[in-house]
N, C-alpha and C. Protein backbone atom coordinates (compact mmCIF):
# COMPACT_ATOMS: atom_id res chain seq x y z
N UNK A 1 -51.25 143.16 -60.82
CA UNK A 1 -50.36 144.19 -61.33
C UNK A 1 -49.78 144.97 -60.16
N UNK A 2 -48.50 145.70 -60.22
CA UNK A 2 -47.66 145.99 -59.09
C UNK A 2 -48.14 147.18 -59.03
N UNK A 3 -48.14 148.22 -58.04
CA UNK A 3 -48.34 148.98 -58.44
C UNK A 3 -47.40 150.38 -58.37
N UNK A 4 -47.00 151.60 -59.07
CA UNK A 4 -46.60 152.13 -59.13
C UNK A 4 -44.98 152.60 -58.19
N UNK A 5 -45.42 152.67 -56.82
CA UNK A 5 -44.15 152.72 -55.85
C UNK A 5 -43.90 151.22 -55.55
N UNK A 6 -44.25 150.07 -56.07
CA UNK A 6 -43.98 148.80 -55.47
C UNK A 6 -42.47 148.33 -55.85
N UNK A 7 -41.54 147.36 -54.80
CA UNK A 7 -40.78 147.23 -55.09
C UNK A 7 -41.10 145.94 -56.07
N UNK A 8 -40.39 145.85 -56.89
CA UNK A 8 -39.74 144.44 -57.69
C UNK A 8 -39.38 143.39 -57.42
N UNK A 9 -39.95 142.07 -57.37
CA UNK A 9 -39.01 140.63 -56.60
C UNK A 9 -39.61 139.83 -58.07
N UNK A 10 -39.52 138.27 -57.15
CA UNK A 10 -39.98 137.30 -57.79
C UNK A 10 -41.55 137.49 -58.03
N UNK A 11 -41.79 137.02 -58.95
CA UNK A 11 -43.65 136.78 -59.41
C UNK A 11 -44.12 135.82 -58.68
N UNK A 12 -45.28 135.80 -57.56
CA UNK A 12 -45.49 134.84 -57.20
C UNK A 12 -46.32 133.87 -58.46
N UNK A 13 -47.06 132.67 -57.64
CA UNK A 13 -47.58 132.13 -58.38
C UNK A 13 -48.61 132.90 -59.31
N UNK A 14 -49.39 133.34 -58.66
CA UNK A 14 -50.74 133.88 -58.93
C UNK A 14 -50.49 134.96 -60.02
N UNK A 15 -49.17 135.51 -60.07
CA UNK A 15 -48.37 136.59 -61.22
C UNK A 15 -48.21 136.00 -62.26
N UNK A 16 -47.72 134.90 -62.70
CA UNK A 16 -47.34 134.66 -63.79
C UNK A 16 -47.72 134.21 -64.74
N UNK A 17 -47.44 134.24 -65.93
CA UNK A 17 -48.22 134.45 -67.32
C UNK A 17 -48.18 132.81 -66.91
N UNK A 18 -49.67 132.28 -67.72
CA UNK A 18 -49.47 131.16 -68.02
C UNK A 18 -49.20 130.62 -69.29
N UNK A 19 -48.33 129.79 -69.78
CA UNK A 19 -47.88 129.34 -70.69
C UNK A 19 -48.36 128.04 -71.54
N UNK A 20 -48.20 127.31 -72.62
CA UNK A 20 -48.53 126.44 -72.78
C UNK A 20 -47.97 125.20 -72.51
N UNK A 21 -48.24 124.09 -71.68
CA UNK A 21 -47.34 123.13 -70.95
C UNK A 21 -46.06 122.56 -71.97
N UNK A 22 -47.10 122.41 -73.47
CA UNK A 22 -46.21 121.30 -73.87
C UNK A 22 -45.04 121.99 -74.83
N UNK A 23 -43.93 121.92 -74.76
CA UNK A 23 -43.02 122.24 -75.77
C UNK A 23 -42.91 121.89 -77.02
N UNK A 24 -43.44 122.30 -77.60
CA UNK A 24 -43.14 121.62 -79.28
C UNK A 24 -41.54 122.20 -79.99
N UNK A 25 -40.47 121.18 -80.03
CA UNK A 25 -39.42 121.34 -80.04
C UNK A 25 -39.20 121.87 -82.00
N UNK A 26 -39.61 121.10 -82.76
CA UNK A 26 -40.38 120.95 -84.15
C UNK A 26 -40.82 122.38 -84.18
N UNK A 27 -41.51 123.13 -83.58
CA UNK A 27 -42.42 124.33 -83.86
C UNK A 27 -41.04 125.47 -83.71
N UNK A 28 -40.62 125.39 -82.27
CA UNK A 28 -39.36 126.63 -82.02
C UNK A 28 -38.36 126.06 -83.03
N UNK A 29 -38.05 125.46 -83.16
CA UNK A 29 -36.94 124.80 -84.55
C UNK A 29 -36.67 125.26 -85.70
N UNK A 30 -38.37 125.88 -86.22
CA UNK A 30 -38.61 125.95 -87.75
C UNK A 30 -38.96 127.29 -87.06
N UNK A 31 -39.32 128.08 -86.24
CA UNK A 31 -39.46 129.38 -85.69
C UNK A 31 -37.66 130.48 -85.89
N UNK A 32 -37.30 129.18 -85.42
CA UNK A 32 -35.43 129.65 -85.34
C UNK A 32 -35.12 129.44 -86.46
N UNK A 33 -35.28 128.58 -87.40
CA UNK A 33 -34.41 128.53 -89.01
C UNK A 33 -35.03 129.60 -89.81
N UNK A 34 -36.20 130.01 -89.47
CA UNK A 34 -37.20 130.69 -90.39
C UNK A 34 -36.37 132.53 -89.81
N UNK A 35 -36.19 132.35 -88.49
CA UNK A 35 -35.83 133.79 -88.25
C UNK A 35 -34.41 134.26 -88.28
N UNK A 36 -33.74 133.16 -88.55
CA UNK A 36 -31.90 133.47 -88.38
C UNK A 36 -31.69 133.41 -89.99
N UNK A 37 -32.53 132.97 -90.99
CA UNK A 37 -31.94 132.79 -92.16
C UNK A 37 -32.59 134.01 -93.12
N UNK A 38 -33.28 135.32 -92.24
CA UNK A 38 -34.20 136.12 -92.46
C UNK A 38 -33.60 137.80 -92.11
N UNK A 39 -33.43 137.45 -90.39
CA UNK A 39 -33.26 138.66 -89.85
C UNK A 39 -31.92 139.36 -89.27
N UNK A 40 -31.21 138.83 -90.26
CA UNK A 40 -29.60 139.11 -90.20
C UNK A 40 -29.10 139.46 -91.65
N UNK A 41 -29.63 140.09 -92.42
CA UNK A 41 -29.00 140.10 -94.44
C UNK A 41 -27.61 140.36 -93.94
N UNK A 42 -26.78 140.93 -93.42
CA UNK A 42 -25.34 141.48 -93.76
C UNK A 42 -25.09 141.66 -95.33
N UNK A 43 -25.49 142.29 -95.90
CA UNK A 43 -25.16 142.36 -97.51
C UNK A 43 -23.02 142.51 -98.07
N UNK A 44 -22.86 143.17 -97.21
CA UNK A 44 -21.42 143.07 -97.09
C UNK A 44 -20.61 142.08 -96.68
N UNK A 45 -21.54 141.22 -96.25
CA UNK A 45 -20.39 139.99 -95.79
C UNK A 45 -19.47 140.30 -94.66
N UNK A 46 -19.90 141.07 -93.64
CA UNK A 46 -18.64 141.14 -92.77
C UNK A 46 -18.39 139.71 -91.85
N UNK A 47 -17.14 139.78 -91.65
CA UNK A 47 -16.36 139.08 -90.83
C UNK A 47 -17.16 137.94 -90.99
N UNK A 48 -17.81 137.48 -92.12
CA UNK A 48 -17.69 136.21 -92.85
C UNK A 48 -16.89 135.18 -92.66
N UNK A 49 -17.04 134.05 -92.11
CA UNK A 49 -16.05 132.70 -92.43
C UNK A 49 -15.92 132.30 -94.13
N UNK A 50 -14.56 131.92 -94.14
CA UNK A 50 -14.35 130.90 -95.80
C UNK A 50 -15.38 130.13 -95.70
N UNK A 51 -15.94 129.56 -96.64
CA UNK A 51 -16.86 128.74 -97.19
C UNK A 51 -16.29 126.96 -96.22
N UNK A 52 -14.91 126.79 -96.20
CA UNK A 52 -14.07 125.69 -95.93
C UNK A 52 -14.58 125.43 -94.65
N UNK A 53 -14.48 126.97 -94.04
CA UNK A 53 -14.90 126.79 -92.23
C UNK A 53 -16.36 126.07 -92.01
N UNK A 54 -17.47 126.48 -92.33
CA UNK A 54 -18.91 126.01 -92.32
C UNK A 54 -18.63 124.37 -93.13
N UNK A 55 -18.06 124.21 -93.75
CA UNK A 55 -18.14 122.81 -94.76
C UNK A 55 -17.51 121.99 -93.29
N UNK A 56 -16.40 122.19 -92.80
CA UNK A 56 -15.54 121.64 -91.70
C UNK A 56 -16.96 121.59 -90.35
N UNK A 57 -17.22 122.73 -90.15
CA UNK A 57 -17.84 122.43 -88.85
C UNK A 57 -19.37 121.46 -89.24
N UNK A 58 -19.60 121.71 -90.28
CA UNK A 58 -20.86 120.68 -90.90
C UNK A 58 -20.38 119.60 -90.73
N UNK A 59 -19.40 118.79 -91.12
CA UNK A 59 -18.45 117.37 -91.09
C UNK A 59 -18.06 117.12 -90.09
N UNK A 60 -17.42 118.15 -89.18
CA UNK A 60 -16.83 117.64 -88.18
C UNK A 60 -17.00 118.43 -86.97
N UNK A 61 -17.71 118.80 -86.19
CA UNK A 61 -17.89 119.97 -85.76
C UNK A 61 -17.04 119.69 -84.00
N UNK A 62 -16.43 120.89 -83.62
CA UNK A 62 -16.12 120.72 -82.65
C UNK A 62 -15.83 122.08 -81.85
N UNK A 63 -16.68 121.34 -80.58
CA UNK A 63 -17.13 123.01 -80.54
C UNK A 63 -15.98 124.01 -80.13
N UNK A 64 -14.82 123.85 -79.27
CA UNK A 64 -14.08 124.71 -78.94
C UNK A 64 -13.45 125.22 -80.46
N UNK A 65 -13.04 124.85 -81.04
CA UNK A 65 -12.49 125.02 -82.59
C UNK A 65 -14.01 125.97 -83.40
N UNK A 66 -14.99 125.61 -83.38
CA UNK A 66 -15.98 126.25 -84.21
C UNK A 66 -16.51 127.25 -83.42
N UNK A 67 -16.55 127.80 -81.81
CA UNK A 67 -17.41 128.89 -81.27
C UNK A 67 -17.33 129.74 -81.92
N UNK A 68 -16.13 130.43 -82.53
CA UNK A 68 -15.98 132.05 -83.31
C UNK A 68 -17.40 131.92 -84.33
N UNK A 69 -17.36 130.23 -85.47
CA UNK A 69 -17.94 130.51 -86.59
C UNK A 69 -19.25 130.52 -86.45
N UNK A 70 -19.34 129.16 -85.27
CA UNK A 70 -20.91 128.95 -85.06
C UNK A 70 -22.23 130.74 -84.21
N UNK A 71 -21.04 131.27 -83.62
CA UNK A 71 -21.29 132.53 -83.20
C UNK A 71 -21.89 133.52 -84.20
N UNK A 72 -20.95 133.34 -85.30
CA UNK A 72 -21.14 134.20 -86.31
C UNK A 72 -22.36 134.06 -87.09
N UNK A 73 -22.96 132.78 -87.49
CA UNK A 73 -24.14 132.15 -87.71
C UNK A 73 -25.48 132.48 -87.06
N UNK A 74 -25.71 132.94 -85.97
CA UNK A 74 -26.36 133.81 -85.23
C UNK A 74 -26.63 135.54 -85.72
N UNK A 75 -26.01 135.86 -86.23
CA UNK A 75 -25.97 137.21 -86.45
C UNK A 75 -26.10 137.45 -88.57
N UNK A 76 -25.40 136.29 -89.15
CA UNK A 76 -25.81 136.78 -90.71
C UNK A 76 -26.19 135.61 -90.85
N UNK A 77 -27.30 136.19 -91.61
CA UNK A 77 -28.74 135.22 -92.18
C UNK A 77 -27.37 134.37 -93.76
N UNK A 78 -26.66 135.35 -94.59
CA UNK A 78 -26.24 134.77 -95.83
C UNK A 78 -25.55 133.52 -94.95
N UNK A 79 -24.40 133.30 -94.01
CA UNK A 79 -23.86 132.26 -93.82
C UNK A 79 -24.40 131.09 -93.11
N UNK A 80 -25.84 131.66 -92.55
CA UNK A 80 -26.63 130.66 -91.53
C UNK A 80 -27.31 130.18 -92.83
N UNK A 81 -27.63 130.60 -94.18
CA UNK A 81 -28.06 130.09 -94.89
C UNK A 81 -27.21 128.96 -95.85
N UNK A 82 -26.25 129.37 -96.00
CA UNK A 82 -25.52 128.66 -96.67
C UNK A 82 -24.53 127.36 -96.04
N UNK A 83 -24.71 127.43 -94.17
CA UNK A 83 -24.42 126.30 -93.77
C UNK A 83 -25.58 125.34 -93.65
N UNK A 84 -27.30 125.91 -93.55
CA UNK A 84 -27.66 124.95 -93.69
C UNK A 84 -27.96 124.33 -95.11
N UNK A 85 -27.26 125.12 -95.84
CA UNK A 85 -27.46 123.90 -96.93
C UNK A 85 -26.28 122.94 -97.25
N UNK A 86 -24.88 123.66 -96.89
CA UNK A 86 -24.28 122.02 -96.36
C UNK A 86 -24.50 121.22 -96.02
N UNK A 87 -25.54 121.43 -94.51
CA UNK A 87 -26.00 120.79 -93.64
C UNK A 87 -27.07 119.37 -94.32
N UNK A 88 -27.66 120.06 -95.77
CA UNK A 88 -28.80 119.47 -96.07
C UNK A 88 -27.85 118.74 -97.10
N UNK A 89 -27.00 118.87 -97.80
CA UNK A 89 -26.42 117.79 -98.88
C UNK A 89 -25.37 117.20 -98.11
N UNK A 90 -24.73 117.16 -96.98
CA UNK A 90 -23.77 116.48 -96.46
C UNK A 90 -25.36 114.94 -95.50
N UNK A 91 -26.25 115.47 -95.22
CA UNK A 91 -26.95 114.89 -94.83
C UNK A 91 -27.52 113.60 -95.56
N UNK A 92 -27.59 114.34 -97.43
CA UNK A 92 -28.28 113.55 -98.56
C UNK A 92 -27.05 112.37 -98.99
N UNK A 93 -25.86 113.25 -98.78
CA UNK A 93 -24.54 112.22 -99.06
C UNK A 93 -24.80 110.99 -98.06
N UNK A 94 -24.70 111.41 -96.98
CA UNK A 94 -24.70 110.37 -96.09
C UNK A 94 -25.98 109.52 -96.59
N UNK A 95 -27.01 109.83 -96.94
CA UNK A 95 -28.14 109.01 -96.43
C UNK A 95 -27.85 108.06 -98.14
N UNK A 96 -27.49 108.84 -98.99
CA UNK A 96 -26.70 107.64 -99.78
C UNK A 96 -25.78 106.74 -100.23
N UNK A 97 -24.79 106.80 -98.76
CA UNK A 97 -23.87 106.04 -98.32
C UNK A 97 -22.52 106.44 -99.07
N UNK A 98 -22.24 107.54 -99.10
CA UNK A 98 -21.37 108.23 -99.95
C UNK A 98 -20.56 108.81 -98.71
């Protein structure tokens, strides 16, 4: 621990938290769907995309064209919710060759 008048740099080795090696990509995944579709309500709907925009970037996504929406998805849980459930019947379409 630093102590009080110490200046600030890099952590050496012997400083730093140790972590757990292995990444479980699966674990932060369902950590992130569980907390973006939670901790954003916007009950007002602001600056909401049309329903058309999320259906489009689900189908076709591209990112210079989608940054505004996919941005927006980050911040309200209602539209991060409701693209992934595009996400989940455009998925079911496909997987029944539709």
């Amino acid at each position: 621990m630093r102590g009080r008048n110490q200046q600030w740099g890099p952590m050496t080795t012997k400083e730093k938290p140790e972590f757990n090696d292995e990444f479980n990509e699966a674990e932060f995944l369902g950590f992130a769907k569980s907390y973006l579709s939670e901790a954003f309500p916007n009950p007002q709907r602001i600056g909401c995309p049309p329903d058309s925009d999320l259906q489009r970037m689900a189908d076709q996504p591209v990112e210079a064209r989608d940054a505004v929406v996919s941005k927006h998805l980050t911040c309200c849980s209602p539209c991060f919710n409701r693209y992934m459930e595009i996400l989940a019947s455009l998925k079911r379409r496909r997987a029944a060759g539709q």
